[in-house]
Every structure is written in structure tokens, then in C-alpha cells.
Protein backbone atom coordinates (compact mmCIF):
# COMPACT_ATOMS: atom_id res chain seq x y z
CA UNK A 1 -1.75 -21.16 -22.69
CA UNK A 2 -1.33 -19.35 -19.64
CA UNK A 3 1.07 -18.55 -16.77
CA UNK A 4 1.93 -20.56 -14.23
CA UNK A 5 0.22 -18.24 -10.66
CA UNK A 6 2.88 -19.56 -8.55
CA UNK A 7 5.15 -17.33 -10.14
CA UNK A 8 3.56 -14.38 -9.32
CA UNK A 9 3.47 -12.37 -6.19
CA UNK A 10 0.88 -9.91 -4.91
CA UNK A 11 2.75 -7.97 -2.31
CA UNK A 12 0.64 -5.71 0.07
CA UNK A 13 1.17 -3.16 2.81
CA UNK A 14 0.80 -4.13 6.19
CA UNK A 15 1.64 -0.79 8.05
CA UNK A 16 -0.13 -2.48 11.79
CA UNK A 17 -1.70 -5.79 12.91
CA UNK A 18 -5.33 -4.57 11.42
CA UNK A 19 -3.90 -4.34 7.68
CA UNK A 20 -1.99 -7.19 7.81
CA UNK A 21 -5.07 -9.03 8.44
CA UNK A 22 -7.39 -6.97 6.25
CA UNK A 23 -4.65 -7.60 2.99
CA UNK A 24 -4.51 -11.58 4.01
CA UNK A 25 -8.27 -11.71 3.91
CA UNK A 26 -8.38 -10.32 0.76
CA UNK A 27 -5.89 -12.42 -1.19
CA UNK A 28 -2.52 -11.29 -0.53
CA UNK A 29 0.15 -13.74 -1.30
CA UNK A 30 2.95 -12.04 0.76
CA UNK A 31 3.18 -8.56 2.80
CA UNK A 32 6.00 -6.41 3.87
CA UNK A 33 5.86 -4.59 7.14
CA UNK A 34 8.67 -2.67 9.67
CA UNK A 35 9.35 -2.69 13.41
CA UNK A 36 9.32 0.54 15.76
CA UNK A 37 12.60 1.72 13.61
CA UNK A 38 14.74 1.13 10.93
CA UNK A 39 11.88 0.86 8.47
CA UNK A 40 11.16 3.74 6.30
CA UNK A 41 8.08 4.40 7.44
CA UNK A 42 8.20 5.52 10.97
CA UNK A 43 4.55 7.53 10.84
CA UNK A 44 3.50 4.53 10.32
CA UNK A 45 1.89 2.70 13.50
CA UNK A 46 4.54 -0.75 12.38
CA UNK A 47 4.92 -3.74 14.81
CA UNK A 48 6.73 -4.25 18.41
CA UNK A 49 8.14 -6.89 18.23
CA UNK A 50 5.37 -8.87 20.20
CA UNK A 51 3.01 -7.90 17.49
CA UNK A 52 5.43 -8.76 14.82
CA UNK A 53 5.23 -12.24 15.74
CA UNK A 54 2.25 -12.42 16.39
CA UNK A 55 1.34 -10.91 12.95
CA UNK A 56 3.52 -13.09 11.07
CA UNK A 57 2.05 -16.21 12.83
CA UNK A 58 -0.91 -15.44 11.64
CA UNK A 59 0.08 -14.46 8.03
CA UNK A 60 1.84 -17.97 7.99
CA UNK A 61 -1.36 -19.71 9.11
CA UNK A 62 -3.14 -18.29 6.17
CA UNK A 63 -0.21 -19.21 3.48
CA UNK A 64 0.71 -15.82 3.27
CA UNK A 65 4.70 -14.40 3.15
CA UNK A 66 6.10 -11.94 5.37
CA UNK A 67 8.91 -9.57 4.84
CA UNK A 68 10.52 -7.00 6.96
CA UNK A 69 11.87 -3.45 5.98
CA UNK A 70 14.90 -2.41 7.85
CA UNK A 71 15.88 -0.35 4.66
CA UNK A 72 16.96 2.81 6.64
CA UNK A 73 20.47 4.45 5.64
CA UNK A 74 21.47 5.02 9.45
CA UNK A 75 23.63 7.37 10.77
CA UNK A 76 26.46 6.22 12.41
CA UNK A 77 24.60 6.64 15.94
CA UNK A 78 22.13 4.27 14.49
CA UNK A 79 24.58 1.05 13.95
CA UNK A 80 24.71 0.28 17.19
CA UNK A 81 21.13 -0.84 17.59
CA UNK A 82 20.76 -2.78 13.82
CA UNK A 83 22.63 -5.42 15.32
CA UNK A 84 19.45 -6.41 17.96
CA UNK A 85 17.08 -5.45 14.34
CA UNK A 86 18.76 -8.18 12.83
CA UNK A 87 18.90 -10.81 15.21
CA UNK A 88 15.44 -10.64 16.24
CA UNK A 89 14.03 -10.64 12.22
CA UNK A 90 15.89 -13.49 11.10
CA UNK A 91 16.26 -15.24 14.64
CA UNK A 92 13.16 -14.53 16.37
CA UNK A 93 10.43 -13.30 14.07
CA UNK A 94 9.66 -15.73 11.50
CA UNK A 95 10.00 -13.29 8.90
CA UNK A 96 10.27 -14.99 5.24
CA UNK A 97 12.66 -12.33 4.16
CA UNK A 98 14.05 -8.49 5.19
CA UNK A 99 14.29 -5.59 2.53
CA UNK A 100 17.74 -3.80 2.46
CA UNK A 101 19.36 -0.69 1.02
CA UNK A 102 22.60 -0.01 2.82
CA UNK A 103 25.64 -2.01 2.17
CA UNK A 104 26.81 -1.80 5.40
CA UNK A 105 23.36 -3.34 6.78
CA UNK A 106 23.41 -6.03 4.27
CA UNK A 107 27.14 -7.27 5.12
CA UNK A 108 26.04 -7.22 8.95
CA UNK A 109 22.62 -9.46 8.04
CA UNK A 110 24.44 -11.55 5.92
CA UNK A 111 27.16 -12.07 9.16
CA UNK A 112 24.56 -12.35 11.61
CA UNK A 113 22.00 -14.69 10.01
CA UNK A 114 23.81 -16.24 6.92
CA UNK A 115 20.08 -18.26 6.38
CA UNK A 116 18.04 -14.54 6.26
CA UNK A 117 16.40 -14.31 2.63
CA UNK A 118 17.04 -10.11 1.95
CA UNK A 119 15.94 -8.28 -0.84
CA UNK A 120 17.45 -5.25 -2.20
CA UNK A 121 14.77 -1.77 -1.34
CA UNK A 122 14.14 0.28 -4.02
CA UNK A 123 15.74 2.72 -1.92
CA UNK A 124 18.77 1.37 -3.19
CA UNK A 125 18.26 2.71 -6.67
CA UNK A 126 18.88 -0.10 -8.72
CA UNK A 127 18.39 0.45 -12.33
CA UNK A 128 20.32 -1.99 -14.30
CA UNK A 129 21.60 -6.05 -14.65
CA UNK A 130 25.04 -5.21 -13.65
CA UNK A 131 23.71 -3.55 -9.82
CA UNK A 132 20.83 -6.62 -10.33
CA UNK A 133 23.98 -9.24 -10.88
CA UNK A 134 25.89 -7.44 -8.44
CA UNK A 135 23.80 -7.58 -5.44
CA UNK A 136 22.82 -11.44 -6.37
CA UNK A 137 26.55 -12.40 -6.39
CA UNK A 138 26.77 -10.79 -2.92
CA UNK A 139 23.89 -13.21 -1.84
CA UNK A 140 20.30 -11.27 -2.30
CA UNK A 141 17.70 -13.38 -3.73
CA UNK A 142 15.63 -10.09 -4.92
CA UNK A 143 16.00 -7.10 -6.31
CA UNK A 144 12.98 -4.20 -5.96
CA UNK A 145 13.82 -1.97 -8.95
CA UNK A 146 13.87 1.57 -8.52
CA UNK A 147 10.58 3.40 -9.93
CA UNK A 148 12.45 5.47 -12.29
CA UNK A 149 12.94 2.04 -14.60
CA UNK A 150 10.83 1.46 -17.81
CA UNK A 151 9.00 -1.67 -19.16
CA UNK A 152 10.95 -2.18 -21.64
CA UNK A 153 14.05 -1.50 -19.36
CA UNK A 154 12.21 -4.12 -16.79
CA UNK A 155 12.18 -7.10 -19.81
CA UNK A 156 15.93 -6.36 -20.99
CA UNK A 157 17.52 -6.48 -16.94
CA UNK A 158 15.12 -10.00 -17.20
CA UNK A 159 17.23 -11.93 -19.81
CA UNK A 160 20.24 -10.42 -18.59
CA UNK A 161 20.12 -12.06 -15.24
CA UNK A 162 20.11 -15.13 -13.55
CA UNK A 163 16.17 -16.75 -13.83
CA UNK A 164 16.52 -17.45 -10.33
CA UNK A 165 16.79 -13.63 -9.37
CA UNK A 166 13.58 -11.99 -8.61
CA UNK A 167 12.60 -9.13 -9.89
CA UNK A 168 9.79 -6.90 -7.50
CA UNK A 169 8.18 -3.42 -8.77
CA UNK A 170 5.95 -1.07 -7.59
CA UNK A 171 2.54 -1.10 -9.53
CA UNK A 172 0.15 1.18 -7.60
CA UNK A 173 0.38 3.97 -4.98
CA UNK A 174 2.22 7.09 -4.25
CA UNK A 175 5.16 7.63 -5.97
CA UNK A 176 7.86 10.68 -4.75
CA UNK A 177 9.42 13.54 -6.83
CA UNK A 178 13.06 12.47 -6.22
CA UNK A 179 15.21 9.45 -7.67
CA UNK A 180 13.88 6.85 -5.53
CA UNK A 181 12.42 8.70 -2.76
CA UNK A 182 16.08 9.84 -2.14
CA UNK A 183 14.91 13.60 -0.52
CA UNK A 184 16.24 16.02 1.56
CA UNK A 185 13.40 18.65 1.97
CA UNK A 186 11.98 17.04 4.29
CA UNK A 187 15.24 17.09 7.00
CA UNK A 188 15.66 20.68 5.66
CA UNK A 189 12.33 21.88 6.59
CA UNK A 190 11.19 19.85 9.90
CA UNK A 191 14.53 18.10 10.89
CA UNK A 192 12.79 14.86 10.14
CA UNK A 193 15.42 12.31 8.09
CA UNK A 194 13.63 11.17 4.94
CA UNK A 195 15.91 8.45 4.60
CA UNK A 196 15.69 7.21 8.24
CA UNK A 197 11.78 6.92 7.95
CA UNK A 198 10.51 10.52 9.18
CA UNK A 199 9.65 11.86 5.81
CA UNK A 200 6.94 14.75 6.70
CA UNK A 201 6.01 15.33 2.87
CA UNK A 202 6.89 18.50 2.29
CA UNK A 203 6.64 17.77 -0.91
CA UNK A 204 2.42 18.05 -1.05
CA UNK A 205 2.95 21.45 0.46
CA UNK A 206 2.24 24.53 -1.03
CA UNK A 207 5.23 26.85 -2.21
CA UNK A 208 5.61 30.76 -2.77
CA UNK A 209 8.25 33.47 -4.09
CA UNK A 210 8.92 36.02 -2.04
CA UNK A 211 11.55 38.97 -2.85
CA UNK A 212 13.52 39.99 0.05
CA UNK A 213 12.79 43.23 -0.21
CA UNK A 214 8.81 42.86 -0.01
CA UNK A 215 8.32 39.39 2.55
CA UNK A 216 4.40 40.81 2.70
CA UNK A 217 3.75 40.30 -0.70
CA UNK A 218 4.62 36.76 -1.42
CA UNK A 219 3.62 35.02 -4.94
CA UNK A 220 2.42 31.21 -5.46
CA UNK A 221 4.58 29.39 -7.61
CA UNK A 222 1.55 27.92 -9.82
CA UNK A 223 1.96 25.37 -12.68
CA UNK A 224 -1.31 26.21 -13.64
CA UNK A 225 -4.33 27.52 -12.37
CA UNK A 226 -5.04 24.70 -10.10
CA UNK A 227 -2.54 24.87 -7.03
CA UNK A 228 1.17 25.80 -6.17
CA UNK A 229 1.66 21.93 -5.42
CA UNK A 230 4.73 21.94 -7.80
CA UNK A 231 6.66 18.94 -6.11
CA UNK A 232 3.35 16.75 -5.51
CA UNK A 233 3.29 13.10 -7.74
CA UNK A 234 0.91 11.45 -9.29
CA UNK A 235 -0.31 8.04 -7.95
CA UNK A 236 0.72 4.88 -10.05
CA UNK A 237 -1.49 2.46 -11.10
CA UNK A 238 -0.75 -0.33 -13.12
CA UNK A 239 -4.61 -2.38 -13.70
CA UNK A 240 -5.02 -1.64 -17.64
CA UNK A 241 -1.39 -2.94 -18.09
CA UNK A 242 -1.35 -6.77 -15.72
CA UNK A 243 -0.80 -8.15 -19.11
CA UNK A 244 2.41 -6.59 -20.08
CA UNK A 245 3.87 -7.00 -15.86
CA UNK A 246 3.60 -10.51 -16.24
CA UNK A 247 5.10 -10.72 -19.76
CA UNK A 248 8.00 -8.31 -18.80
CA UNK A 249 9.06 -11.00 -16.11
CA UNK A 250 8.11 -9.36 -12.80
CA UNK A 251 7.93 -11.94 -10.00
CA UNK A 252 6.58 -9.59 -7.33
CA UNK A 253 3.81 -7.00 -7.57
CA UNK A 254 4.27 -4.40 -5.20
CA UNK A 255 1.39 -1.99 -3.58
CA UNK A 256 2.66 0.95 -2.30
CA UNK A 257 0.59 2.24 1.23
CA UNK A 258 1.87 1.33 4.67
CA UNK A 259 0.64 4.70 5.86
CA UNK A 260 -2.97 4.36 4.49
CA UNK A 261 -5.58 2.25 5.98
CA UNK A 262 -6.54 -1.07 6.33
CA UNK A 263 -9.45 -0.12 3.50
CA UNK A 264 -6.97 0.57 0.79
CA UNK A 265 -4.98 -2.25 1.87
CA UNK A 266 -7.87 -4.39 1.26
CA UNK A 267 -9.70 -3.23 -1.85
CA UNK A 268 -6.19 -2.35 -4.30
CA UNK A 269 -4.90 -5.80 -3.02
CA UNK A 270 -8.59 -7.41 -4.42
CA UNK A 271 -8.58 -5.81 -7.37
CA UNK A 272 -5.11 -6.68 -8.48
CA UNK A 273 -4.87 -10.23 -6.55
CA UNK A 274 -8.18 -11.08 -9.32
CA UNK A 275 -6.61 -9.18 -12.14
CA UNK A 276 -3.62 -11.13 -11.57
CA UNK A 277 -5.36 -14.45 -11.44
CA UNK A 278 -7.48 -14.00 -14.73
CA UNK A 279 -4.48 -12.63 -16.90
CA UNK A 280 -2.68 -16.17 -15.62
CA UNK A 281 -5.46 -18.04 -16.31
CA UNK A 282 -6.36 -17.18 -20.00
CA UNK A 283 -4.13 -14.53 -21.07
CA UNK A 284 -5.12 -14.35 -24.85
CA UNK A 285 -9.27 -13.77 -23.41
CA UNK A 286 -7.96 -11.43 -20.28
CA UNK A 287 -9.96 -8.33 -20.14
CA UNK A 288 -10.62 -5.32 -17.33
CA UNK A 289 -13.65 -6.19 -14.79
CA UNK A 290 -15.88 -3.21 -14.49
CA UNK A 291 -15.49 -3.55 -10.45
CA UNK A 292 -11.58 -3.00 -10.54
CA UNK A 293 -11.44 0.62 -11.49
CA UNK A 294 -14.76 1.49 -9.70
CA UNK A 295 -12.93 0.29 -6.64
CA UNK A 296 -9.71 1.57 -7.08
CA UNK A 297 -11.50 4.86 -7.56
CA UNK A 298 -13.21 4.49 -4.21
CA UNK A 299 -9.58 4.67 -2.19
CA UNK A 300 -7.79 7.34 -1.48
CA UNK A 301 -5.38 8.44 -4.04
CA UNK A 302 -4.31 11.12 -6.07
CA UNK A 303 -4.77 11.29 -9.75
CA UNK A 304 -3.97 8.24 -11.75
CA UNK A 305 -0.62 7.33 -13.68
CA UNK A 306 1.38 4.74 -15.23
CA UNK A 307 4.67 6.01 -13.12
CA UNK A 308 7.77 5.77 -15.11
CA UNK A 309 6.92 1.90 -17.02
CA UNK A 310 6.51 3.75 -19.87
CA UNK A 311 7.61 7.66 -19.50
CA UNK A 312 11.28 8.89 -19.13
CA UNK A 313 11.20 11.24 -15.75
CA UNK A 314 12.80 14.16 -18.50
CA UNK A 315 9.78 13.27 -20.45
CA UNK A 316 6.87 13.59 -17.82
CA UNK A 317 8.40 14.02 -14.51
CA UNK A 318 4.52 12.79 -12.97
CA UNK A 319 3.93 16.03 -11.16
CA UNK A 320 0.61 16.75 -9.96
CA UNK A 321 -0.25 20.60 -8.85
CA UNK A 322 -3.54 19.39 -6.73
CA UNK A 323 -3.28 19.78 -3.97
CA UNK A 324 -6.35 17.48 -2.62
CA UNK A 325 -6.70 13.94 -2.52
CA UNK A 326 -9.32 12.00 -4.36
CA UNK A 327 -11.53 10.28 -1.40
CA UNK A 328 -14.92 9.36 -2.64
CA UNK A 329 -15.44 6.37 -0.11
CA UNK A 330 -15.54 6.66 3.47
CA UNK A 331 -15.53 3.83 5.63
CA UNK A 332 -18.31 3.60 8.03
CA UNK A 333 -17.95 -0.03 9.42
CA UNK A 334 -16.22 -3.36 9.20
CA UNK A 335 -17.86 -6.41 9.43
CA UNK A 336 -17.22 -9.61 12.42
CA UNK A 337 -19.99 -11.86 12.36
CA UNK A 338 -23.51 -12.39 11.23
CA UNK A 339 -26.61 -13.83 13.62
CA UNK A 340 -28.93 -16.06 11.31
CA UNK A 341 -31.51 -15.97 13.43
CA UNK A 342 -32.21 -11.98 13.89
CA UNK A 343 -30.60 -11.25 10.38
CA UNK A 344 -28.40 -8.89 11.93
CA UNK A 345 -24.29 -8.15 10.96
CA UNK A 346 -22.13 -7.47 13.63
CA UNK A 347 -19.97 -4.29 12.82
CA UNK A 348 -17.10 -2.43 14.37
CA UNK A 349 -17.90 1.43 13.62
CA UNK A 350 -15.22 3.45 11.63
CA UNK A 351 -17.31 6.77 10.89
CA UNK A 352 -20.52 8.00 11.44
CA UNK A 353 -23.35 6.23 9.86
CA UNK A 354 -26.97 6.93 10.16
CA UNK A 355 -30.11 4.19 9.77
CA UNK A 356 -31.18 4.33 6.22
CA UNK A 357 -27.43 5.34 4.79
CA UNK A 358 -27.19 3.36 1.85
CA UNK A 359 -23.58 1.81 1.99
CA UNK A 360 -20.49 0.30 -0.51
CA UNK A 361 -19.68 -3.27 0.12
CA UNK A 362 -16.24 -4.42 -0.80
CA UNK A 363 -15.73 -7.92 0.54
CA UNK A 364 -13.06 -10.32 0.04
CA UNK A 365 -14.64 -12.70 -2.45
CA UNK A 366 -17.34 -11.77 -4.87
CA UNK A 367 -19.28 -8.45 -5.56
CA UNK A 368 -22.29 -7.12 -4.00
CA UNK A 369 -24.91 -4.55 -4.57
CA UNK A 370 -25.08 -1.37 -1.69
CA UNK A 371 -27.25 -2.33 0.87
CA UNK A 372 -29.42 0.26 3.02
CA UNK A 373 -29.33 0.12 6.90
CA UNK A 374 -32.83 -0.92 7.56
CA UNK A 375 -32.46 -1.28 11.02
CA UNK A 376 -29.37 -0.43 13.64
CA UNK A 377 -29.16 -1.09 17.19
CA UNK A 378 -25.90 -0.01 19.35
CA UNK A 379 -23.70 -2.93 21.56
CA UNK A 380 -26.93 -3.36 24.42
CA UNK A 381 -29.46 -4.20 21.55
CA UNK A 382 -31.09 -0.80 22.25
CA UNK A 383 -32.57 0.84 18.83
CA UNK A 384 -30.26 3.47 17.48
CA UNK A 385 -30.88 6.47 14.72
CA UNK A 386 -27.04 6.52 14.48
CA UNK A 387 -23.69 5.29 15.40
CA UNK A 388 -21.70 8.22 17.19
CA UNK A 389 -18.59 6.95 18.68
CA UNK A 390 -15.21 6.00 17.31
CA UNK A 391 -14.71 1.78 17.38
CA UNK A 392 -18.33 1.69 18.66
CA UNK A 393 -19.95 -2.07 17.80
CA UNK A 394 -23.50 -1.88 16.84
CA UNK A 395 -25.82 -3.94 14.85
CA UNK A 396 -27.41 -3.48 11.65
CA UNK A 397 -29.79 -5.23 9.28
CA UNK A 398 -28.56 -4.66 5.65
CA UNK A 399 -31.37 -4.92 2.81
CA UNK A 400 -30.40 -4.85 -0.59
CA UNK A 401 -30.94 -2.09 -2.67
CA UNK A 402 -31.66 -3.73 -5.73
CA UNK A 403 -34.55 -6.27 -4.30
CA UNK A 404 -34.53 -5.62 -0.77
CA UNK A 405 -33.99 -8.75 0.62
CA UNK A 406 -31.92 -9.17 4.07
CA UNK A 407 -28.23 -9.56 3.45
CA UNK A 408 -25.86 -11.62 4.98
CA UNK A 409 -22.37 -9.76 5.14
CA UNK A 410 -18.74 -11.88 5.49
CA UNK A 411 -16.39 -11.31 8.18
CA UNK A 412 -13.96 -8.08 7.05
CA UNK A 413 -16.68 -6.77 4.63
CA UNK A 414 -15.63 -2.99 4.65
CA UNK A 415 -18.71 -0.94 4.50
CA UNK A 416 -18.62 2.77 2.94
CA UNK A 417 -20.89 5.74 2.32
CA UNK A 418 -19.85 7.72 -1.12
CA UNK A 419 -18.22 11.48 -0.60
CA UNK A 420 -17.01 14.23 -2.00
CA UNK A 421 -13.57 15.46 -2.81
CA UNK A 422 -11.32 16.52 0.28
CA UNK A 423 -9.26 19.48 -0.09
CA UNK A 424 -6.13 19.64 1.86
CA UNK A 425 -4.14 16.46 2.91
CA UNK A 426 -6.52 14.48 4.81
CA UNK A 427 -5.45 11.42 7.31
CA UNK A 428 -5.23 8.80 4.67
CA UNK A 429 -7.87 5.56 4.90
């Protein structure tokens, strides 16, 4: 027998307009997204609150939830504006719900706009059924555990509160070296407030030992021969394990990744939308597809873990001394349209690509072979070797590679051309 879907939640980043749409077209059930501040992401590109309407319209036209971050722990300075926050998410925006951590913030929403649905941010650490029952008594309808909790922790905070609390976890993305992304190097070393959204990372940077005495001859603190990346995670991700999320009682499945693009919005949000909807569907027969991990390979992400679901953090504290991330994919194009009559897609260029590039096709229902540009023409209809400028549109036939037959490609098909591993911290895609 198997689960009932409606219980389940695939909840995807939607750091601007373009991945909001991008993780709705590929089978997002709800998304959670941040205005110009209070979020805790303020790198992020996030919505004015023109284009927060806008976006949330839209989401609601396609069935999808919205919810709002204003999960900042402001300074006192800061109060003074949350009020206006507020007002305009649970007046104005049509959001479906807004993610909380402060308790200060949560009394004023709860004054301001008794009817706002909030949910408590795993930025408020919650680890237990008594903080779980706590925050539910004071009127939150879900709780997104802190990463630091087991599975088997997960299934006992289940039966020990009310069925009508939701519980909301983090399955794949970046994780962060301290207790619930609660760091200060990043305010030590910039001035940038980690916990007011202006994390800079320093914890992907690389560290030394230097004795006062001899600042010329500094020495990398190495964990192994790899890197001095000593403070740098591991990436979750949860796709061998859909089985035991559902079973542990997790209503909401969270992808980490407002700051990466509208590419890794759309392919980890495929992958685990279908995984999802198979394990629900016939549980006892679920197994892996063979697409899900070639995809989720194709993103950008650093090496692979199961986070904390089933590792104490004095155990295996996830560190991970690369310093690169793993990019094999880069996008080349996205797709708008396709002209029956010339056999040519419409595509809005996102990299270079060259006529004869054979290409990746992710595309929001089904799989499809690469294809090979057989023919390209730029926005005039003029014959083109190549595609040279940034949010160019051109025109391409796509053949197949397997038969060569002319392909037809859907609306928000993200093309790629395989790559090689980037050293450094590249502008994540």
C-alpha cells in the first residue's frame, strides 16, 4: 500500500523570479524565497516587493506554495523596519506562510497578522518535541528541524507531537560547519553578519599558522594532502534514503540553494519531486532511477553526504578539505519555444556554445538523449558558428545523437555541455 502524495512536500529554492519559475516547471509543490532584507540570504538577488507578488501570483497559478524567510536575528536598529516586513508578507503578498527564528519577530507577526501561517527556521535550532510542542502551543504550524538531528531522532519528535504539526528537513545542499549555521567568522573577518544574511563563507577559505615571530613563513593547516579547507562541509543528499524520509514522518522536503542557479533549482527539484512520487506510489517495488544520480551529479555541489540523519556531528563532523566544487555541467541555453515548420528551438544563451557541441538535456518531464547543434542561427536568422554574448537568443536545430532525427525541445529545457572540475569557488549555477 502506499502513501498518500498529498502529504508530502517538495520544497525548492527560489532565490529570484527566474528560479521560482524554473523549480515550478519542474514539479515543485511549494518554494520559499526572501525580500531585499530580513532573509538570510542577502547575496542572494531575492524579490522587491513588486516581484514578490508578482512571483507568488504566478506560483499560485501553477498550484504551487509560497513561503517567505524573514528569519534574520536583527539587531535592535533592525526592529524598526520588521514591522513594514510583516505587514506587507501576510497583508500584501499572498505569501502561504513566513519562516521565523527570533522570538521577538514571531510575537510581532503573530500581533500584526494573527491569520499569517509561520514556520519555525532551522535557524532556530530546534532539536527536540518539547521546543517542537513549544513553538506549536505559541501558534506555529511548522517546525524546520535543525540539521544537526538524526533519523531516528526525526521518527521519535514524530509520535511525540501533535499529528497536525509539520515537520520540514533539509535533504540536499550545502550544509555549514556550525550548529545550525549559527557563525561568527564571517562578521569577524569581513564585518558581514552571518545571522542577518551577509554570510561571506569564510568558511571555504583556505587557513594557515603563522608564528609571530616568523609572519614570512606561514604553514597550511592541512587535514590531509588535499587542501587547508578545514571548516568546508560536505553537501547533503538524501536520494538513496526517500524511503526512510517518508517513513520517519517528514511532511516537507527541503532543498537547500537560494544562491545557486535556476539549473540546480530545476534538475535536484526533478529528481527528488519523481523520487518522491514513485516511493508514494509503490513503496515495497521503489527503487533508484539511473537518471537521478547522473543528474544530481551534473549540478554544482561539493562531495556527497547523508548530513547528520544518520551521523552524530562528534562522530563525523562532515568536513570536506577540497577546496573546489564539483561542476561537470555547464549551462549553455534555456529553451522558449519551438517553430514546427523550420524545426528550429528558440533558446536564451547562458554560455558559450559552438554549432556541433553536443549538449545535456534536462527537461521537466521525461528523459532525453544529448542532442548535437546541427545548425544555429543568431536573433536576425543570420547563420552563426557560435553564440558569443551573454542572454543572446539564437536558434538552433537539435538532432539526436542516438538516431539523428530533428528534436523538438519543451519550453525551460536547460541545455548543457559536460566540463571539468573547477578549482577555486566558482559563481555557483
Amino acid at each position: 500500500m502506499g502513501y498518500d502524495r498529498s502529504r508530502f512536500e517538495i520544497l525548492s529554492p527560489a532565490g529570484n523570479p527566474e528560479k521560482l519559475r524554473a523549480a515550478v516547471a519542474y514539479g515543485a509543490d511549494a518554494v520559499y524565497l526572501s525580500g531585499t532584507s530580513y532573509g538570510l540570504r542577502a547575496f542572494s538577488d531575492n524579490f522587491n516587493e513588486e516581484e514578490m507578488k508578482a512571483g507568488i501570483a504566478y506560483a499560485h497559478d501553477h498550484g504551487v506554495k509560497c513561503y517567505v524567510t524573514l528569519n534574520v536575528m536583527p539587531t535592535e536598529e533592525e526592529l524598526s523596519g520588521l514591522e513594514h516586513a510583516i505587514k506587507f508578507v501576510g497583508k500584501e503578498s499572498g505569501a502561504d506562510a513566513v519562516l521565523i527564528s527570533d522570538p521577538g519577530v514571531f510575537t510581532m507577526a503573530r500581533t500584526l497578522c494573527p491569520d499569517l501561517e509561520i514556520h519555525i527556521s532551522t535557524q532556530a535550532s530546534v532539536t527536540n518535541s518539547a521546543a517542537c510542542n513549544f513553538w506549536a502551543s505559541q501558534g506555529a504550524k511548522r517546525i524546520v528541524l535543525a540539521r544537526e538531528v538524526s533519523l531516528e531522532q526525526i521518527k521519535k519528535i514524530r509520535k511525540s507531537i501533535p499529528l497536525d504539526v509539520e515537520l520540514e528537513c533539509f535533504i540536499h545542499g550545502a550544509m555549514c560547519v556550525s550548529y545550525s549555521g549559527r557563525c561568527l567568522l564571517s562578521n569577524y573577518f569581513t564585518g558581514r553578519r552571518s545571522n542577518g544574511g551577509a554570510c561571506a563563507q569564510p568558511c571555504r577559505w583556505g587557513y594557515y599558522v603563522v608564528e609571530e615571530k616568523r609572519p614570512d613563513k606561514p604553514l597550511p593547516v592541512e587535514e590531509d594532502q588535499r587542501g587547508t579547507y578545514i571548516f568546508g562541509s560536505r553537501d547533503i543528499c538524501m536520494i538513496d534514503h526517500v524511503p526512510e524520509l517518508l517513513e520517519a514522518g517528514i511532511n516537507s522536503f527541503k532543498i537547500e540553494g537560494r544562491i545557486k542557479g535556476a539549473y540546480y533549482a530545476a534538475a535536484v527539484t526533478k529528481v527528488y519531486r519523481e523520487a518522491v512520487d514513485l516511493c508514494c506510489k509503490d513503496p515495497d517495488n521503489y527503487k533508484l532511477d539511473s537518471h537521478w544520480k547522473d543528474i544530481l551529479d551534473k549540478v554544482v555541489h561539493r562531495d556527497y553526504d547523508t548530513g547528520f540523519f544518520f551521523d552524530a556531528p562528534c562522530d563525523d563532523a562532515k568536513i570536506d578539505p577540497d577546496k573546489s566544487y564539483n561542476k561537470p555541467a555547464f549551462v549553455v541555453g534555456v529553451t522558449d519555444s519551438f517553430d514546427s515548420t523550420t524545426g528550429l528551438n528558440k533558446v536564451t544563451q547562458k554560455n558559450k556554445l559552438f554549432k556541433g557541441d553536443t549538449l545535456n538535456v534536462l527537461m521537466p518531464d521525461g528523459y532525453m538523449a544529448p542532442v548535437v547543434v546541427s545548425e544555429l542561427y543568431d536573433e536576425e536568422m543570420n547563420p552563426v558558428n557560435d553564440c558569443p554574448h551573454p542572454e543572446m537568443t539564437f536558434f538552433m536545430k537539435a538532432v539526436s545523437s542516438a538516431d539523428g532525427s530533428v528534436v523538438e525541445l519543451p519550453p525551460m529545457t536547460f541545455l548543457s555541455r559536460d566540463g571539468d572540475k573547477d578549482f577555486g569557488i566558482p559563481a555557483p549555477q
